[in-house]
Protein backbone atom coordinates (compact mmCIF):
# COMPACT_ATOMS: atom_id res chain seq x y z
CA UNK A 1 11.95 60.22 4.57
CA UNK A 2 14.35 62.05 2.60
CA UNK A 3 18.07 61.50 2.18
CA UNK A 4 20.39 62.26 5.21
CA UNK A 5 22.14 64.69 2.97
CA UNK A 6 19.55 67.16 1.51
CA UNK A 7 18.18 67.55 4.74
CA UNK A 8 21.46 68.66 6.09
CA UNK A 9 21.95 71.01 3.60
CA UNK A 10 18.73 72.67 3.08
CA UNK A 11 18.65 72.73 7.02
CA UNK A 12 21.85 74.92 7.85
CA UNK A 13 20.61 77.21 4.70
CA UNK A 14 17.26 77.31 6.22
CA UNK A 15 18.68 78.26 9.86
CA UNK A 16 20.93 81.26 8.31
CA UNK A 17 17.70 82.47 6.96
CA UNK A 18 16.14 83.77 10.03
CA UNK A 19 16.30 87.13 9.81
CA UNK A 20 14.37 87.85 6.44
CA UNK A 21 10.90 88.89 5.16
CA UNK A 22 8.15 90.04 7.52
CA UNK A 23 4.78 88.06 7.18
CA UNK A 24 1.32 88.75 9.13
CA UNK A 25 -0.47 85.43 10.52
CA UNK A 26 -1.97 82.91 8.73
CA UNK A 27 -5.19 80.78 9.48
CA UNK A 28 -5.16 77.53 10.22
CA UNK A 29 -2.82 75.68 12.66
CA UNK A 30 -0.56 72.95 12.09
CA UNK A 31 -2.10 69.37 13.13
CA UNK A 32 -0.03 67.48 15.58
CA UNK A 33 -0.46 64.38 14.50
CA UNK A 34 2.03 62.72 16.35
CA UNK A 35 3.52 63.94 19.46
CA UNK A 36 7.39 64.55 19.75
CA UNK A 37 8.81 64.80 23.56
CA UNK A 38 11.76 66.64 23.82
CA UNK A 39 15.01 64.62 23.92
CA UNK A 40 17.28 64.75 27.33
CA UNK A 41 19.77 67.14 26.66
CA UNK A 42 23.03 64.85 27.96
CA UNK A 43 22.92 62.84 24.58
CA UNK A 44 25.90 63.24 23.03
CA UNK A 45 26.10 65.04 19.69
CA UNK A 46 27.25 64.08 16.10
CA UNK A 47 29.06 66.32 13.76
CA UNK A 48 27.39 66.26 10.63
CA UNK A 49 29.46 66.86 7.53
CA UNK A 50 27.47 66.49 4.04
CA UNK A 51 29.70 65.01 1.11
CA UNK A 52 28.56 67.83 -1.70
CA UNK A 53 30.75 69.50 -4.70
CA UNK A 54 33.68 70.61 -3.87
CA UNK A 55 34.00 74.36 -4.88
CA UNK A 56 37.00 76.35 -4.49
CA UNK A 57 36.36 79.78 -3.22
CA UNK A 58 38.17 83.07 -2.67
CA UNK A 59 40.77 82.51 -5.10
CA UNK A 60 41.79 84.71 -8.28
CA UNK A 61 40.12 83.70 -11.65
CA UNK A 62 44.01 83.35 -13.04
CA UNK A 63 44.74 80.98 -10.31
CA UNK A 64 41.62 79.08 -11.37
CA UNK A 65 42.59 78.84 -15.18
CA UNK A 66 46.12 77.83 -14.11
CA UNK A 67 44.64 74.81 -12.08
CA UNK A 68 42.78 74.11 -15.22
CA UNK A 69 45.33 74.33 -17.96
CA UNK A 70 47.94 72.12 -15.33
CA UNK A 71 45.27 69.40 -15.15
CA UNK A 72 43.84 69.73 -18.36
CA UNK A 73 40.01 70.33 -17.16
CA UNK A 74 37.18 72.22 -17.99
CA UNK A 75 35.61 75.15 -15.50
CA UNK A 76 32.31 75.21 -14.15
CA UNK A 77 31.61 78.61 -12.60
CA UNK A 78 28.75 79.35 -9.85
CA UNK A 79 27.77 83.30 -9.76
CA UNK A 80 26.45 83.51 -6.56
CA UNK A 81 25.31 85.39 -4.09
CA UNK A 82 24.19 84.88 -0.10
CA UNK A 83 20.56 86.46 -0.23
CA UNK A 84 19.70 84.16 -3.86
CA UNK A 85 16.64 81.42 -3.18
CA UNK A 86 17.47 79.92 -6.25
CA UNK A 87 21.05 79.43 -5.36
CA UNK A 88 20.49 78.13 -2.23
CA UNK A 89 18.60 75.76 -3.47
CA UNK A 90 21.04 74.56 -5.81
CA UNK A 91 22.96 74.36 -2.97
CA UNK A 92 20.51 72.45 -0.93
CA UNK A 93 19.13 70.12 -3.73
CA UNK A 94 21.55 69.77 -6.28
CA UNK A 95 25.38 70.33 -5.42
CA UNK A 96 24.97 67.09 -2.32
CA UNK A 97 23.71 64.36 -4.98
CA UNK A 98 26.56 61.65 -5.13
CA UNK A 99 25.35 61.74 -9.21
CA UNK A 100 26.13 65.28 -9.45
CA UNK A 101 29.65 65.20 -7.12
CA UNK A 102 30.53 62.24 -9.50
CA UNK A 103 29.64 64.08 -12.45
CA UNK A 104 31.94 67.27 -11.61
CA UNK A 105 35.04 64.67 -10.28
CA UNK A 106 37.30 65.83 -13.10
CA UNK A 107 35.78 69.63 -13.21
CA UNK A 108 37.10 72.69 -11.77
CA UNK A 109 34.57 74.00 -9.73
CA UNK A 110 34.78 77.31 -9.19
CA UNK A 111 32.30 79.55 -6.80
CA UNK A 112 32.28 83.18 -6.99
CA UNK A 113 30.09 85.87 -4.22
CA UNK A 114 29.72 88.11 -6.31
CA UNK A 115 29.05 90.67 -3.94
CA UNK A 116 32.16 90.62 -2.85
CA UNK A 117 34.44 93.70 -4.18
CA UNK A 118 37.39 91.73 -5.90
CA UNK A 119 35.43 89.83 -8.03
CA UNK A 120 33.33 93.19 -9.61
CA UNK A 121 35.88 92.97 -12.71
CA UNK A 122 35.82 88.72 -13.35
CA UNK A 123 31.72 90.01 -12.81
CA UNK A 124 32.17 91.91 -15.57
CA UNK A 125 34.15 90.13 -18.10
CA UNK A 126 31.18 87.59 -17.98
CA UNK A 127 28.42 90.08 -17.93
CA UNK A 128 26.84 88.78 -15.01
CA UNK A 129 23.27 90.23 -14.55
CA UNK A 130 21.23 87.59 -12.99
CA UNK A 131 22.28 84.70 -10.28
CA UNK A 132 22.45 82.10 -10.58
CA UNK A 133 24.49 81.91 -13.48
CA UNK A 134 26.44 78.89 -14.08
CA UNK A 135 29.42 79.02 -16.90
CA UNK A 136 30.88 76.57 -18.62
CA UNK A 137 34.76 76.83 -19.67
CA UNK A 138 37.38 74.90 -21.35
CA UNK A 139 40.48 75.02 -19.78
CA UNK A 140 41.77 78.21 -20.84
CA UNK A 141 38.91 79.82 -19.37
CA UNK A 142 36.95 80.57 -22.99
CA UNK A 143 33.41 80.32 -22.21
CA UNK A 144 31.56 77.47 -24.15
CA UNK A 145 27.91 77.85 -22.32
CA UNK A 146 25.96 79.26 -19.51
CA UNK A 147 22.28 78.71 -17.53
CA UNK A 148 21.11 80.90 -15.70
CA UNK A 149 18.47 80.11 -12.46
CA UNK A 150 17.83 76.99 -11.15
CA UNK A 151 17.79 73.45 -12.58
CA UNK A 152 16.78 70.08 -10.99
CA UNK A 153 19.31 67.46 -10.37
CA UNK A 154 18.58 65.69 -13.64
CA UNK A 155 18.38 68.95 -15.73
CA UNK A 156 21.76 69.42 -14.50
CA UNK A 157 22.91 66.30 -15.23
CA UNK A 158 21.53 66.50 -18.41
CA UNK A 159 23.19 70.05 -18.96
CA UNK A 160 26.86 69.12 -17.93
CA UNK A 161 26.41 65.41 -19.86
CA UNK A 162 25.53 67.70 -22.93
CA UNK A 163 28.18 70.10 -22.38
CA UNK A 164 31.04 67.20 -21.76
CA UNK A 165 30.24 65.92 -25.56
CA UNK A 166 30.27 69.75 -27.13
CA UNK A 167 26.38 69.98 -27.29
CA UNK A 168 25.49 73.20 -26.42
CA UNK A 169 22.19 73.71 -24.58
CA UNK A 170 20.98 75.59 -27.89
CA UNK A 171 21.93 72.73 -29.93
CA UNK A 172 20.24 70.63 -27.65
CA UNK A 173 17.16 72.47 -27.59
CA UNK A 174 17.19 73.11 -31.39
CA UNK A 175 17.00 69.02 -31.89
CA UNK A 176 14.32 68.71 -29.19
CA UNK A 177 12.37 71.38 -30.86
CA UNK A 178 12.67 69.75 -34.43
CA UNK A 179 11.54 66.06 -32.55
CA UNK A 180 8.61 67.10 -30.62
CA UNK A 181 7.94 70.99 -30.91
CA UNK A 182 4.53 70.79 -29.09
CA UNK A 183 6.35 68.65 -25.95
CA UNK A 184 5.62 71.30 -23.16
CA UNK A 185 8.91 70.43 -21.23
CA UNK A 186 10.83 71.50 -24.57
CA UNK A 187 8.44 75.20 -24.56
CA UNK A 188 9.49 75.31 -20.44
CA UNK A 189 13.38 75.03 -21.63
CA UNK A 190 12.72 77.22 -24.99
CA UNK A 191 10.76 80.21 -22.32
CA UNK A 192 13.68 79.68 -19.83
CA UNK A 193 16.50 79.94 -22.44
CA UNK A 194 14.92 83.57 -24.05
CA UNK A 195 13.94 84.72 -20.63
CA UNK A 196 18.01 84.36 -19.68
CA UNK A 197 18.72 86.30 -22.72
CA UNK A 198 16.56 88.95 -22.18
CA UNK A 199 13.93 88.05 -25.05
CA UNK A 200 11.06 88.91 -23.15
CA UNK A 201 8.14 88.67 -26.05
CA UNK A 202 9.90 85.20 -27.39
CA UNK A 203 9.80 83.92 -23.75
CA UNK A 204 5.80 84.91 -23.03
CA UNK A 205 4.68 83.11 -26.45
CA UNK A 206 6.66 79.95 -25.03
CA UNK A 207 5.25 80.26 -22.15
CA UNK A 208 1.95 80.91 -23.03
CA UNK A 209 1.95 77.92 -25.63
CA UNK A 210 3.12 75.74 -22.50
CA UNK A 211 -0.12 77.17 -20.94
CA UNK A 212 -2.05 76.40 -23.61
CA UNK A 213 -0.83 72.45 -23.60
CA UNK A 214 -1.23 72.46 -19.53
CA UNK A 215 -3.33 69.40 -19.59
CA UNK A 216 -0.83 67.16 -21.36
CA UNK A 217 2.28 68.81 -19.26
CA UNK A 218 3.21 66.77 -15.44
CA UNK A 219 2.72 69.32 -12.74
CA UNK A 220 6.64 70.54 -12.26
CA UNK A 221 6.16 71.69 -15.83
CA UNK A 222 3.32 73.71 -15.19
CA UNK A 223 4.80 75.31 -12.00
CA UNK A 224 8.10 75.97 -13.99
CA UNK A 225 5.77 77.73 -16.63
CA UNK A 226 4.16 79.47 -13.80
CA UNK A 227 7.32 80.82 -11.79
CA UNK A 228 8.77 81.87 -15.47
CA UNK A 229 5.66 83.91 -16.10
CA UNK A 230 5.73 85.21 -12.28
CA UNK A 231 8.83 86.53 -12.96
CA UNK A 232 8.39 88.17 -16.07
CA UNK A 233 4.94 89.96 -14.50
CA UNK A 234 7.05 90.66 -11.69
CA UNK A 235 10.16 92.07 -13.57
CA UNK A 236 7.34 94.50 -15.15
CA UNK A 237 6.24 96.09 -12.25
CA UNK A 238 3.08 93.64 -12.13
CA UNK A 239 3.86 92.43 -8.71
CA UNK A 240 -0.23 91.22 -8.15
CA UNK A 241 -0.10 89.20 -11.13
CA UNK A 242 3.36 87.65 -9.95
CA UNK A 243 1.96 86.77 -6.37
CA UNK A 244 -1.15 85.19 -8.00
CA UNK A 245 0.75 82.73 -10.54
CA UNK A 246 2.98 81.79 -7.66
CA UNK A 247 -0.23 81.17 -5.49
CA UNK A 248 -1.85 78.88 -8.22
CA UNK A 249 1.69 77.11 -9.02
CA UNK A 250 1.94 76.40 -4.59
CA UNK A 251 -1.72 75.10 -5.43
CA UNK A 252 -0.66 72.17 -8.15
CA UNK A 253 0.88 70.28 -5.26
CA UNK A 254 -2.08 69.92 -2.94
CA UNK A 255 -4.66 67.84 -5.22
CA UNK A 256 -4.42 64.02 -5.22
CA UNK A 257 -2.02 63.99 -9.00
CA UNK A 258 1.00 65.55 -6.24
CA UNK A 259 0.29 62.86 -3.68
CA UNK A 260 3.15 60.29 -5.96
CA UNK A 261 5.67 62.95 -6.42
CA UNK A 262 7.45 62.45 -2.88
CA UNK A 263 10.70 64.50 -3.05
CA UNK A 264 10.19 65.80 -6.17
CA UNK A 265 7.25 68.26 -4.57
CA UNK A 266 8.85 69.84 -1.99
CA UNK A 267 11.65 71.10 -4.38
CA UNK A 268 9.08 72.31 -5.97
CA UNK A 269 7.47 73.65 -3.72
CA UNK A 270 10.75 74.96 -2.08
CA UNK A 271 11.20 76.54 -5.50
CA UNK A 272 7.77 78.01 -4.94
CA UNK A 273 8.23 79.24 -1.46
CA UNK A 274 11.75 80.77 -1.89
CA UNK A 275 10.46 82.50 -4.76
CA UNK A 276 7.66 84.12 -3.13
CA UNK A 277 10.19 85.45 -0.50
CA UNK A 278 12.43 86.78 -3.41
CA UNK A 279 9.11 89.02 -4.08
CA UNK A 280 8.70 89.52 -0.41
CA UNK A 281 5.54 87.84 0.25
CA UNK A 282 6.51 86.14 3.29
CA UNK A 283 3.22 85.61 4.34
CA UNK A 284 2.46 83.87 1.05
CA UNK A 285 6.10 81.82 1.44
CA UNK A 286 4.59 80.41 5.29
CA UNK A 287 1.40 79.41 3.87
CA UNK A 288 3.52 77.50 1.67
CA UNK A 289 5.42 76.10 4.06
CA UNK A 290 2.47 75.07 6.31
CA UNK A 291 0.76 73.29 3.14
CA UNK A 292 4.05 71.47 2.69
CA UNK A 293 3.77 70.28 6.92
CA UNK A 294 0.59 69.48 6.44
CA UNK A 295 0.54 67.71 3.65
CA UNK A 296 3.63 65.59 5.71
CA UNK A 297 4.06 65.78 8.73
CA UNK A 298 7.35 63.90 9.17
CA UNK A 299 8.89 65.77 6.57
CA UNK A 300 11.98 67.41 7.89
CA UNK A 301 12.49 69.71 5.23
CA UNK A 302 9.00 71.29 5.34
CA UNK A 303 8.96 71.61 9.15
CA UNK A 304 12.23 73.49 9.57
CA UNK A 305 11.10 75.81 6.75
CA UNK A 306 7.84 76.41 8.48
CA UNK A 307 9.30 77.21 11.63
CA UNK A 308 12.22 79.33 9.77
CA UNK A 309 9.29 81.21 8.40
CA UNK A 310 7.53 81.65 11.21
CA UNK A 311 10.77 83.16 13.58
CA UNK A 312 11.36 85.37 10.35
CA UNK A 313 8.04 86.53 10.58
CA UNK A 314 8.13 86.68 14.53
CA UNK A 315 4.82 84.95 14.90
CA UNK A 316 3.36 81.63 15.21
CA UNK A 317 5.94 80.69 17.96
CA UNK A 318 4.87 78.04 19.79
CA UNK A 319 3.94 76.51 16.36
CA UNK A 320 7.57 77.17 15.14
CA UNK A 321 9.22 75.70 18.63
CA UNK A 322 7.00 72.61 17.76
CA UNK A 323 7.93 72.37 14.27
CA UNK A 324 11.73 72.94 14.59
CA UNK A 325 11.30 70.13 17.83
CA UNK A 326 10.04 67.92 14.84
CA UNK A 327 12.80 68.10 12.51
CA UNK A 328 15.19 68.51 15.07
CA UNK A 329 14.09 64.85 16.09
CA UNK A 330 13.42 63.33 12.64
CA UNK A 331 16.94 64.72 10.98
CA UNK A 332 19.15 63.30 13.45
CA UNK A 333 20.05 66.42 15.72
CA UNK A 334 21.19 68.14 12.61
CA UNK A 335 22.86 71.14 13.50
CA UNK A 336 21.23 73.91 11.52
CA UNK A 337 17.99 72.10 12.63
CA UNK A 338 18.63 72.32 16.30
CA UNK A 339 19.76 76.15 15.65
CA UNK A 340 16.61 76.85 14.10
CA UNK A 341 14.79 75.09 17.87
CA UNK A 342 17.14 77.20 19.79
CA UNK A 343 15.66 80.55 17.93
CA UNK A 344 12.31 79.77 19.06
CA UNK A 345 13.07 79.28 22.52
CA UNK A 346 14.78 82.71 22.74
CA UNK A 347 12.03 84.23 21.06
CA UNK A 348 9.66 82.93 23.53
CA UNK A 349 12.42 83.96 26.16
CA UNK A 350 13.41 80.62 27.24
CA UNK A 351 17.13 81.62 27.11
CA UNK A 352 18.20 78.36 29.22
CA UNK A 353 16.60 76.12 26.39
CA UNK A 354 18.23 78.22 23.55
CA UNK A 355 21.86 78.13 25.35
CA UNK A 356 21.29 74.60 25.81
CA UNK A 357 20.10 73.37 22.34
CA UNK A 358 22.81 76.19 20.28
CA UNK A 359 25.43 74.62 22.51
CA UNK A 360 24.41 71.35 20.86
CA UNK A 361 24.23 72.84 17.77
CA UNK A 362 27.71 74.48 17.64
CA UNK A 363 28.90 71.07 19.11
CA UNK A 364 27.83 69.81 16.07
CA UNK A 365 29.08 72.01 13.72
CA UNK A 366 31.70 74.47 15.37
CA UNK A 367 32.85 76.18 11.69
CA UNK A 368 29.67 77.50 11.67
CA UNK A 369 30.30 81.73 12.93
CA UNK A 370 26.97 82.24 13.04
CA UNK A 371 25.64 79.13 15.71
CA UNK A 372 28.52 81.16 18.02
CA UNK A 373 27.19 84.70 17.44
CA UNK A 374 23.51 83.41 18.11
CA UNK A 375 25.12 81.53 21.01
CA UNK A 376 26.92 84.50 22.78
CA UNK A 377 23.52 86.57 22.02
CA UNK A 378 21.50 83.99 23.94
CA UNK A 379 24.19 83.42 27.19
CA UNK A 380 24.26 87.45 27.68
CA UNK A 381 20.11 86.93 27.85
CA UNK A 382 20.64 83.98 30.03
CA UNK A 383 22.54 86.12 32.52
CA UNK A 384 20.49 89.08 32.38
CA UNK A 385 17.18 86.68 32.88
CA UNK A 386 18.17 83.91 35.00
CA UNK A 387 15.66 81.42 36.08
């Protein structure tokens, strides 16, 4: 099962996802393979508080170089934004490994919404286009490096290790191209690093050569290639061709060469799936999520994203209420988890249920604004409907 902490995480940014996309039904339904009873609702609850990088937020850019210079640290800046897949799941797979919190100790960390008005100008001195975009800094604030889009916990590792000893991700790059310039994980990085820039030709040879050399790539690879080519088609106006490469990169994880990959596919397929909803295929995105349930049906992460999906999509209800009872049992009575169950009972208008399982939920995280908006929506239900 995975760790305590992802699940937390990509729970509550699954639960605050409820009110996107619009799919139509899919076919087949999930198997219940084993049979969760609902827990007695007088058990008390536990606050659940994920150790994860600790970014500062909402302050000004010179107060952030003057925290730098005093302590003599580089910056790491996040570009951001609330409705980004990618950055959520930076947020819900990378930013709570104790490697990567460890890694950033002795960092400035530095998050920036960059929808939000006063930071249009610091948006602009960086010429911020796409998000995520992570910047690198000394402590003067002089930018050394930048990524931009999502990297796996050991890319980013690798990245900020790199970036520590004054190896850019170009120099990098140039001396894994001169080692091994037919290794397709090195034409993935090359594709990514033009397709930042803006190089679209460079990026669709890389890409296509990474194609080409499928057979010797592992299957992350080939759904990295995939996504990167999906979002070139898509950036183009070819929106078929996008939804078809993401379709055949979901597909790598099914077959019997996925079955060893554990964690690693669902990010991937997470990847996948919030991709698909960046496009706005959220019928494609619950397919997704249903291959990921059925392919484990214990996974927590996989059933609260199916059952996200389906209260997004307002269908598949009782199928959602079942999933999100699942996870809700499996993670521990994780907040956003037990959120996500409440929706699906006030969908299906059981408004005592949803009180009783978003009182849990707020119980268990009470910071969270959103568990007491949902909360006062479902009492005011509760009163109008009582039973």
């Amino acid at each position: 099962m995975r760790n305590a902490e992802t699940i937390r995480s990509l729970a509550g940014l699954l639960v605050l996802l409820l009110v996107t996309g619009a799919a139509t039904g899919a076919t087949a339904t999930i198997p219940a393979a084993t049979t969760v009873t609902e827990p007695a609702p007088g058990v008390p609850v536990k606050r659940h508080q994920a150790p994860r990088v600790p970014w500062i937020e909402d302050r000004t850019w010179a107060a952030i170089v003057e925290n730098a210079k005093t302590d003599d640290q580089p910056i790491l800046i996040d570009f951001y934004a609330v409705w980004c897949g990618p950055c959520r799941l930076l947020d819900a797979m990378v930013y709570n490994e104790k490697a990567v919190i460890k890694e950033l100790a002795d960092v400035v960390t530095f998050k920036v919404d960059v929808d939000k008005p006063e930071y249009l100008e610091l948006k602009r001195k960086f010429a911020i286009e796409r998000l995520p975009t992570l910047v690198w800094c000394d402590q003067n604030g002089r930018e050394i490096d930048r990524f931009i889009g999502y990297r796996s916990r050991t890319e980013f590792l690798d990245i900020v290790s790199n970036w520590r000893t004054d190896r850019t991700i170009d120099r990098v790059l140039a001396d894994r191209k001169a080692a091994s310039p037919e290794d397709p994980v090195v034409l993935l990085d090359l594709a990514r690093r033009h397709q930042e820039r803006g190089q679209i030709r460079e990026a669709e040879i890389q890409y296509r050569r990474l194609m080409n050399l499928r057979e010797r790539a592992d299957l992350r690879t080939v759904s990295g290639g995939m996504l990167g080519m999906a979002a070139l088609a898509a950036e183009a106006g070819r929106r078929d061709e996008a939804r078809d490469l993401t379709r055949r990169a979901a597909a790598l994880f099914t077959g019997d060469l996925a079955a060893e990959m554990s964690e690693q596919r669902t990010e991937a397929m997470m990847e996948v799936a919030l991709f698909q909803e960046s496009l706005g295929d959220s019928l494609d995105a619950l397919e997704t999520y249903r291959t990921m349930v059925g392919l484990d049906d214990r996974d927590v992460v996989a059933l609260d994203a199916f059952a996200r999906g389906a209260l997004a999509a307002n269908r598949h209800l009782e199928e959602a209420t079942r999933c999100a009872l699942r996870a809700m049992v499996f993670s521990d009575r994780d907040p956003g988890i037990t959120a996500t169950l409440a929706e699906s009972y006030y969908r299906r208008h059981f408004y005592g249920k949803a009180v009783r399982w978003m009182e849990h939920a707020v119980a268990g995280n009470p910071d969270q604004k959103h568990f007491r908006d949902r909360l006062a929506v479902y009492q005011l239900a509760l009163d109008d409907h009582p039973r």
